[in-house]
C-alpha atoms as a PDB file:
ATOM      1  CA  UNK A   1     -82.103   0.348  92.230  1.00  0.00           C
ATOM      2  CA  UNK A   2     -81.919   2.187  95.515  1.00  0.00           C
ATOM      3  CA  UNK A   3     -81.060   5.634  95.554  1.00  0.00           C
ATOM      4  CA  UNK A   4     -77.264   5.681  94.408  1.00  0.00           C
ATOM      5  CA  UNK A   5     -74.675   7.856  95.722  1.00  0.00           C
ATOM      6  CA  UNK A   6     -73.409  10.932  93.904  1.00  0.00           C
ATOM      7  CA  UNK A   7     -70.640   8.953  93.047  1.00  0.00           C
ATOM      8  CA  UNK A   8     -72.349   6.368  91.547  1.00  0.00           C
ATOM      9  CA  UNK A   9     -74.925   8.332  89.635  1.00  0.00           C
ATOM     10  CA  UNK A  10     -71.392  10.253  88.438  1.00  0.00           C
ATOM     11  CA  UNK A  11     -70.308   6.650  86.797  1.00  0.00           C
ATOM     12  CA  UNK A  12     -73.861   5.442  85.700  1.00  0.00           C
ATOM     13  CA  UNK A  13     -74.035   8.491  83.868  1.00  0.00           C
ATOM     14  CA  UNK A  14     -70.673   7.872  82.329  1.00  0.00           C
ATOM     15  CA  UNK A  15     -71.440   4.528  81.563  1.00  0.00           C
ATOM     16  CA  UNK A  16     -74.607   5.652  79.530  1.00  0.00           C
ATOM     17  CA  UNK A  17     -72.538   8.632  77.831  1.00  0.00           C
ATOM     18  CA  UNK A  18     -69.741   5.989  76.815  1.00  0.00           C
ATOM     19  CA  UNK A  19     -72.937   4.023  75.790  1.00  0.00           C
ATOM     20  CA  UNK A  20     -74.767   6.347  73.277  1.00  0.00           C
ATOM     21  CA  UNK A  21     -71.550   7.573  72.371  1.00  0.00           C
ATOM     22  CA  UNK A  22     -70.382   4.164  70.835  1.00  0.00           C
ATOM     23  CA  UNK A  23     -73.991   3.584  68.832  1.00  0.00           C
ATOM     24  CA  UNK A  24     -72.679   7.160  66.519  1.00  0.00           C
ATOM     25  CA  UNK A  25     -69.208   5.666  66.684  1.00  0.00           C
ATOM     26  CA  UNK A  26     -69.483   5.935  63.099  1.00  0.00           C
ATOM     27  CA  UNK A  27     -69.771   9.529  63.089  1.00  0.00           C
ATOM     28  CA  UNK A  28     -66.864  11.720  62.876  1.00  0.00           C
ATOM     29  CA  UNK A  29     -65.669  13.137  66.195  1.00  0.00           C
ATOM     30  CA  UNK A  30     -66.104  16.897  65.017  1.00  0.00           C
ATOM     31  CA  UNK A  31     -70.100  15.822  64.823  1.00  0.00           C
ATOM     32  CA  UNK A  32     -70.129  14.244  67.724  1.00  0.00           C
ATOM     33  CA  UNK A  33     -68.678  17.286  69.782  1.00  0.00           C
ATOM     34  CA  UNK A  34     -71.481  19.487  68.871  1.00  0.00           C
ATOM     35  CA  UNK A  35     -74.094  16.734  69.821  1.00  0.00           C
ATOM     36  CA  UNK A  36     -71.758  16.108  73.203  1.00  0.00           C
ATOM     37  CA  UNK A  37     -73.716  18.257  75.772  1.00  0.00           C
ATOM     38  CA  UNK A  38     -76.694  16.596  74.196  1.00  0.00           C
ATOM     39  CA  UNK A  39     -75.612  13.528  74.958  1.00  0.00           C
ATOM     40  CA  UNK A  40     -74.308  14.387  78.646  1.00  0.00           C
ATOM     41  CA  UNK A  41     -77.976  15.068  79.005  1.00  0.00           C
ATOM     42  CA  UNK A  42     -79.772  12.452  77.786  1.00  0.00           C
ATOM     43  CA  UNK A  43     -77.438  10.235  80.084  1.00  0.00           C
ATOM     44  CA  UNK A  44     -78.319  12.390  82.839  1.00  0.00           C
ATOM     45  CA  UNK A  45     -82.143  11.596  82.167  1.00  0.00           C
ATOM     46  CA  UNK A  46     -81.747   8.213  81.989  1.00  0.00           C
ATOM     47  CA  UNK A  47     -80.440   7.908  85.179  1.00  0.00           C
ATOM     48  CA  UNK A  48     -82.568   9.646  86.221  1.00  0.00           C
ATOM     49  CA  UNK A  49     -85.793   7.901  85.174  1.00  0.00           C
ATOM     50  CA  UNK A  50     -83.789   4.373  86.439  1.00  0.00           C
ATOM     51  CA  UNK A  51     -84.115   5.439  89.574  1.00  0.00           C
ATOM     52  CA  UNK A  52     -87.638   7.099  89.701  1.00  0.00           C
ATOM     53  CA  UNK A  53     -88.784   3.781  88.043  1.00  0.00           C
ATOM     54  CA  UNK A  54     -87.448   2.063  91.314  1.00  0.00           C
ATOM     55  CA  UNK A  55     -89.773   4.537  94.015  1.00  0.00           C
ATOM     56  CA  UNK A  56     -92.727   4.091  91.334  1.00  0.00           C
ATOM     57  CA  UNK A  57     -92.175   0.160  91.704  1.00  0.00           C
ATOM     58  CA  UNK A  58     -91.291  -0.243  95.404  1.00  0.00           C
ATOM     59  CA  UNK A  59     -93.785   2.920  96.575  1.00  0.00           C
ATOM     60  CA  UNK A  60     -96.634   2.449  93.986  1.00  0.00           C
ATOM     61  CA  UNK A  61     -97.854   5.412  91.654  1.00  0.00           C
ATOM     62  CA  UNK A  62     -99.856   6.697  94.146  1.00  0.00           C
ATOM     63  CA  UNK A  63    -100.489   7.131  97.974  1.00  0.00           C
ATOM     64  CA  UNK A  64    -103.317   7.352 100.387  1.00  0.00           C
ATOM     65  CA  UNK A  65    -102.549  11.032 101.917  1.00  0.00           C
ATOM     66  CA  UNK A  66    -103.806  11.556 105.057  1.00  0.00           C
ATOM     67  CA  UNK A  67    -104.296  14.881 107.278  1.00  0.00           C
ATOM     68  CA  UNK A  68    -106.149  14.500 109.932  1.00  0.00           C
ATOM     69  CA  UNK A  69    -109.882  12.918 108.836  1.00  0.00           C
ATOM     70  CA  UNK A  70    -109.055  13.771 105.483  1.00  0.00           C
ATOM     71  CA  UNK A  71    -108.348  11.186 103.384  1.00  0.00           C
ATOM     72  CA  UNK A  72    -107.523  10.963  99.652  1.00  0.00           C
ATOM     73  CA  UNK A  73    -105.230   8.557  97.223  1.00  0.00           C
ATOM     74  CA  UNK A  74    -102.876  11.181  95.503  1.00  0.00           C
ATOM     75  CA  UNK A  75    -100.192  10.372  92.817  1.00  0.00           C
ATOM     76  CA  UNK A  76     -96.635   9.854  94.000  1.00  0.00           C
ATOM     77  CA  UNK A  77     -94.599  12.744  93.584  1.00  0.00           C
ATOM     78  CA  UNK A  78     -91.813  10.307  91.749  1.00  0.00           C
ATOM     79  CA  UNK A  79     -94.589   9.424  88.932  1.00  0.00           C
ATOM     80  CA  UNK A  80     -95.196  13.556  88.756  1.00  0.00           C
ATOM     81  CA  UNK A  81     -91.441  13.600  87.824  1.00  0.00           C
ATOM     82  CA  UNK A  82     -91.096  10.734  85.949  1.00  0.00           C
ATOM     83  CA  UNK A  83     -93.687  11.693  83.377  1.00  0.00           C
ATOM     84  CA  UNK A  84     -92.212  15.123  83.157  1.00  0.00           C
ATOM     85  CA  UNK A  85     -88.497  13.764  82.707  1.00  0.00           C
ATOM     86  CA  UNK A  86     -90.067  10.823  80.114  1.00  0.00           C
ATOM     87  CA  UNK A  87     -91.643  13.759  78.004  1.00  0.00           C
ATOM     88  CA  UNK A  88     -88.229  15.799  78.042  1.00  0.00           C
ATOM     89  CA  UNK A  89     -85.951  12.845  77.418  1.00  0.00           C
ATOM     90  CA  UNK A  90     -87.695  11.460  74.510  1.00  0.00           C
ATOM     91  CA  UNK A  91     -87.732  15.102  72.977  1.00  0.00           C
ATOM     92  CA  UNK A  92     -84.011  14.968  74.012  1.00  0.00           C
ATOM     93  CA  UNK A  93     -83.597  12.030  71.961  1.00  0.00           C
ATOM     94  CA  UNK A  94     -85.638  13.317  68.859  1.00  0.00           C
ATOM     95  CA  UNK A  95     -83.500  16.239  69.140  1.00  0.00           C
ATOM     96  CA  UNK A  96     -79.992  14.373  68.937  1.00  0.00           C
ATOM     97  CA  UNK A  97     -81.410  12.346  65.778  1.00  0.00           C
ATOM     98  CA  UNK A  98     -82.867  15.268  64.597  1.00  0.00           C
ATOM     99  CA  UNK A  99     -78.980  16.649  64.291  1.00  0.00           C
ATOM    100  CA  UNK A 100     -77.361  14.072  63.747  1.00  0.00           C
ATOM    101  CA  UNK A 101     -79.689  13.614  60.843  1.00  0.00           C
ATOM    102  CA  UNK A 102     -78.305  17.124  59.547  1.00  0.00           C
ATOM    103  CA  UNK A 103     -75.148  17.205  60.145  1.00  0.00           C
ATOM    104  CA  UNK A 104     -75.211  13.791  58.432  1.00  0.00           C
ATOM    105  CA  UNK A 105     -77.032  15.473  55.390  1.00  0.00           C
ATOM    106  CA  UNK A 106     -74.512  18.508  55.703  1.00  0.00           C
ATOM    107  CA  UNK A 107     -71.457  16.286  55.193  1.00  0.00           C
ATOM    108  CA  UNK A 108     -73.154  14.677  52.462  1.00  0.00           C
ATOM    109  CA  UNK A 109     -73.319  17.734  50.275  1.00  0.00           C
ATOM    110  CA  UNK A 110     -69.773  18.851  50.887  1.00  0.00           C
ATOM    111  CA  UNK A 111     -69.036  15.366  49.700  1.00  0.00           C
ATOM    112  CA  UNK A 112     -71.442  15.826  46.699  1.00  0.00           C
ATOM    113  CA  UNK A 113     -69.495  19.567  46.222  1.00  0.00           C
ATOM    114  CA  UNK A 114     -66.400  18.140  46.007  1.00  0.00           C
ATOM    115  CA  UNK A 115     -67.341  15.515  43.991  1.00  0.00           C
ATOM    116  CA  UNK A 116     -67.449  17.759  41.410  1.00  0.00           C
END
């Protein structure tokens, strides 16, 4: 994927928001407002990451720098960011299970409460 337009990375990232919105379809709407910025981000990300992917393939993970008679293979500025945005998105993602998780067990004991 070349570089997309700002457009274009506008509807990817809807796309993926409509996405990972419709795996906690399940979950009521209230619960999935509070996870929604969340969300926005972790669509952001993967956007993100599609298109770093592409300079790592098409450019390589590294480079041969040159300045003058020095020379020296250096890593590609898109694989510095990619690893950085790969640690932060899967944190992201443990993070949005992590609540879902409790507002899941949250809604559970109100159901057990008025169970009784």
């Amino acid at each position: 994927m070349a570089k997309p337009s700002r457009k274009a990375q506008d509807e990817l990232i809807q796309k993926e928001i409509d996405r990972i919105n419709s795996i906690f379809i399940n979950l009521p709407e209230n619960k999935r407002e509070v996870a929604k910025e969340l969300i926005e981000r972790i669509a952001f990300m993967t956007i993100q990451l599609e298109i770093l992917e592409e300079t790592i393939k098409t450019k390589g993970p590294t480079y041969l720098f040159k300045q003058g008679n020095q020379k020296m293979l250096i890593e590609n500025p898109a694989q510095k960011s990619y690893n950085t945005t790969m640690n932060r998105y899967t944190s992201a993602y443990d993070k949005l299970f992590t609540l879902i998780d409790k507002l899941n067990e949250k809604n559970s004991d109100e159901d057990e409460t008025e169970d009784i």
